[in-house]
Protein backbone atom coordinates (compact mmCIF):
# COMPACT_ATOMS: atom_id res chain seq x y z
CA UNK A 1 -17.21 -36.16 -44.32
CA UNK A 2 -15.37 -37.45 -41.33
CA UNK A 3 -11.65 -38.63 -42.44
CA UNK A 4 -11.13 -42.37 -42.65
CA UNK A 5 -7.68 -42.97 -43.35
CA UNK A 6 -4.42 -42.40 -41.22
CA UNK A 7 -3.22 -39.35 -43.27
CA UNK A 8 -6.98 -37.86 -43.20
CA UNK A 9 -6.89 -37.89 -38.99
CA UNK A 10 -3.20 -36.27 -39.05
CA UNK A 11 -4.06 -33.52 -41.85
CA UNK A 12 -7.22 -32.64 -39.32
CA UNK A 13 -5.79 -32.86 -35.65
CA UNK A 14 -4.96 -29.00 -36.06
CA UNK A 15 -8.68 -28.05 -36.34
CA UNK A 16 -9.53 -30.33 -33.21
CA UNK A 17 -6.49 -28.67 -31.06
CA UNK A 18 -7.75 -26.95 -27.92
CA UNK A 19 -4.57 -24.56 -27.05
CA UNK A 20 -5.46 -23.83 -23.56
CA UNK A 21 -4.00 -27.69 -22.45
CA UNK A 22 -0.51 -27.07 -24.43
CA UNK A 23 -0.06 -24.25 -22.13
CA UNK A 24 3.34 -24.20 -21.76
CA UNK A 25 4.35 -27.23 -23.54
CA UNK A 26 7.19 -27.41 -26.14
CA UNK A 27 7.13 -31.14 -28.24
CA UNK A 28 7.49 -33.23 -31.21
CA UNK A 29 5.21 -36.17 -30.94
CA UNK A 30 6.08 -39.28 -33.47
CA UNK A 31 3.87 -41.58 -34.63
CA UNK A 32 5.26 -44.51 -36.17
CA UNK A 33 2.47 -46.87 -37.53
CA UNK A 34 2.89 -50.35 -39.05
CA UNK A 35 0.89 -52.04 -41.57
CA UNK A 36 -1.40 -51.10 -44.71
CA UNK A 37 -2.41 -47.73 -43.52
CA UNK A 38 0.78 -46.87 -41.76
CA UNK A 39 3.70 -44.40 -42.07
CA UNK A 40 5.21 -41.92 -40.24
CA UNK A 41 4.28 -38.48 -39.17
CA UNK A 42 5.28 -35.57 -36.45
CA UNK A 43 2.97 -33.59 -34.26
CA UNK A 44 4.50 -30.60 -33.55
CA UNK A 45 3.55 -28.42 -30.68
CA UNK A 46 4.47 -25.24 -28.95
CA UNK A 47 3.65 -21.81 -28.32
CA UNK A 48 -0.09 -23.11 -28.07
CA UNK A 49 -0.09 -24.43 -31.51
CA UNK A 50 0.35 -27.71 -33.43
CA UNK A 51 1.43 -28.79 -36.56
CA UNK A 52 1.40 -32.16 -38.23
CA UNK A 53 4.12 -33.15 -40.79
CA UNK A 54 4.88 -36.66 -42.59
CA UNK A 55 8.36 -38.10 -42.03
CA UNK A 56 10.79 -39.34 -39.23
CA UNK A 57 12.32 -36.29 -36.69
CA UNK A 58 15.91 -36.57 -35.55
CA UNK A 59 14.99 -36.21 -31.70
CA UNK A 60 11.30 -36.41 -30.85
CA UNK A 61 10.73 -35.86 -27.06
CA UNK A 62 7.70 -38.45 -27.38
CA UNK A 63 7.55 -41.64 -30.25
CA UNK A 64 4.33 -43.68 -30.75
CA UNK A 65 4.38 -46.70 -32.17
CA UNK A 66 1.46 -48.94 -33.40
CA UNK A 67 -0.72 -50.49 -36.08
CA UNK A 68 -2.14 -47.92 -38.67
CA UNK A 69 -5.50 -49.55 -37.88
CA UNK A 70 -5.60 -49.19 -34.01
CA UNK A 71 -4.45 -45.55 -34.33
CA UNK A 72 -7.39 -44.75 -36.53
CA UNK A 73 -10.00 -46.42 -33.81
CA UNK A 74 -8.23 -44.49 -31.07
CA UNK A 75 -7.95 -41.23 -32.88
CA UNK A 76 -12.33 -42.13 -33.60
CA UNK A 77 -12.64 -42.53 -30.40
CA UNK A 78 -13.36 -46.41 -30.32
CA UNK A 79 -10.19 -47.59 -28.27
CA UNK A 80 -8.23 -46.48 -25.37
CA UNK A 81 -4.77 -45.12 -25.90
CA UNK A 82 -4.55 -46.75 -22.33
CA UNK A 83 -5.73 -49.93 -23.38
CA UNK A 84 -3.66 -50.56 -26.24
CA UNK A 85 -1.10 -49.40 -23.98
CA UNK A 86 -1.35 -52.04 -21.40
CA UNK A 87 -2.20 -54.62 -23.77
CA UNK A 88 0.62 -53.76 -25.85
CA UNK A 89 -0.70 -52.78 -29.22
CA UNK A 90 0.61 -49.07 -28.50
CA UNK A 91 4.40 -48.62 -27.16
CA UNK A 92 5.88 -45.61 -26.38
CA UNK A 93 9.28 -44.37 -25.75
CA UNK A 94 10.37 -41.21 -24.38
CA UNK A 95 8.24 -39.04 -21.89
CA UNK A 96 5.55 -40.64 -20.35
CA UNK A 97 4.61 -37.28 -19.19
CA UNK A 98 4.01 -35.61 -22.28
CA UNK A 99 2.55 -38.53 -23.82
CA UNK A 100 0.11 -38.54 -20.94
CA UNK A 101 -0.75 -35.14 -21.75
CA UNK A 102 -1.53 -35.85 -25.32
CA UNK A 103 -5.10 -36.99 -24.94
CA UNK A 104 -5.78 -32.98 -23.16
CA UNK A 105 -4.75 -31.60 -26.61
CA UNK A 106 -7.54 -33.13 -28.65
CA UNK A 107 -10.44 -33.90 -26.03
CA UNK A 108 -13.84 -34.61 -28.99
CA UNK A 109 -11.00 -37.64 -29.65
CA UNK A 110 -11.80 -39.49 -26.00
CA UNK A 111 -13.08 -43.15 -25.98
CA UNK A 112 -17.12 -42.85 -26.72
């Protein structure tokens, strides 16, 4: 069963992880998604890991912010990260070079 919800996607980005791209790479990642199936969560990763947790962190190096909604059709695959960037549906703040690198870290979650 492939997850549906916001919380499903999060509890299984660990399994999709491909550790070779984090080479290197020490980050918190936080999502912060509006609307029915929002909330807040933390991708932690380093040493060639991850690790997703709920909640807000005190210093992220990279926050996401969006609807619940359009994170679950980009994390299926069915929009753009760079779309809903430039159309404004995704903002981020902090750096744009490790958010760039975000889509390396989980490549089965590219736009079909």
């Amino acid at each position: 069963m492939s997850p549906k919800t916001v919380h499903e996607f999060f509890e299984a980005l660990p399994s999709r992880f491909r550790p070779d791209a984090a080479e290197g790479v020490s980050a918190v990642y936080q999502f912060d998604l509006s609307g029915e199936d929002g909330g807040q969560y933390q991708l932690h990763v380093a040493g060639r890991s991850c690790r997703v947790c709920g909640g807000v962190h005190a210093a992220p190096n990279v926050t996401l912010s969006m609807a619940g909604e359009d994170c679950v059709a980009i994390l299926e695959g069915k929009l753009s990260g760079l779309s809903a960037l430039l159309s404004g549906r995704l903002k981020i703040d902090g750096d744009m070079e490790l958010a760039m690198r975000l889509a390396a870290f989980f490549p089965d979650l590219r736009p079909k």
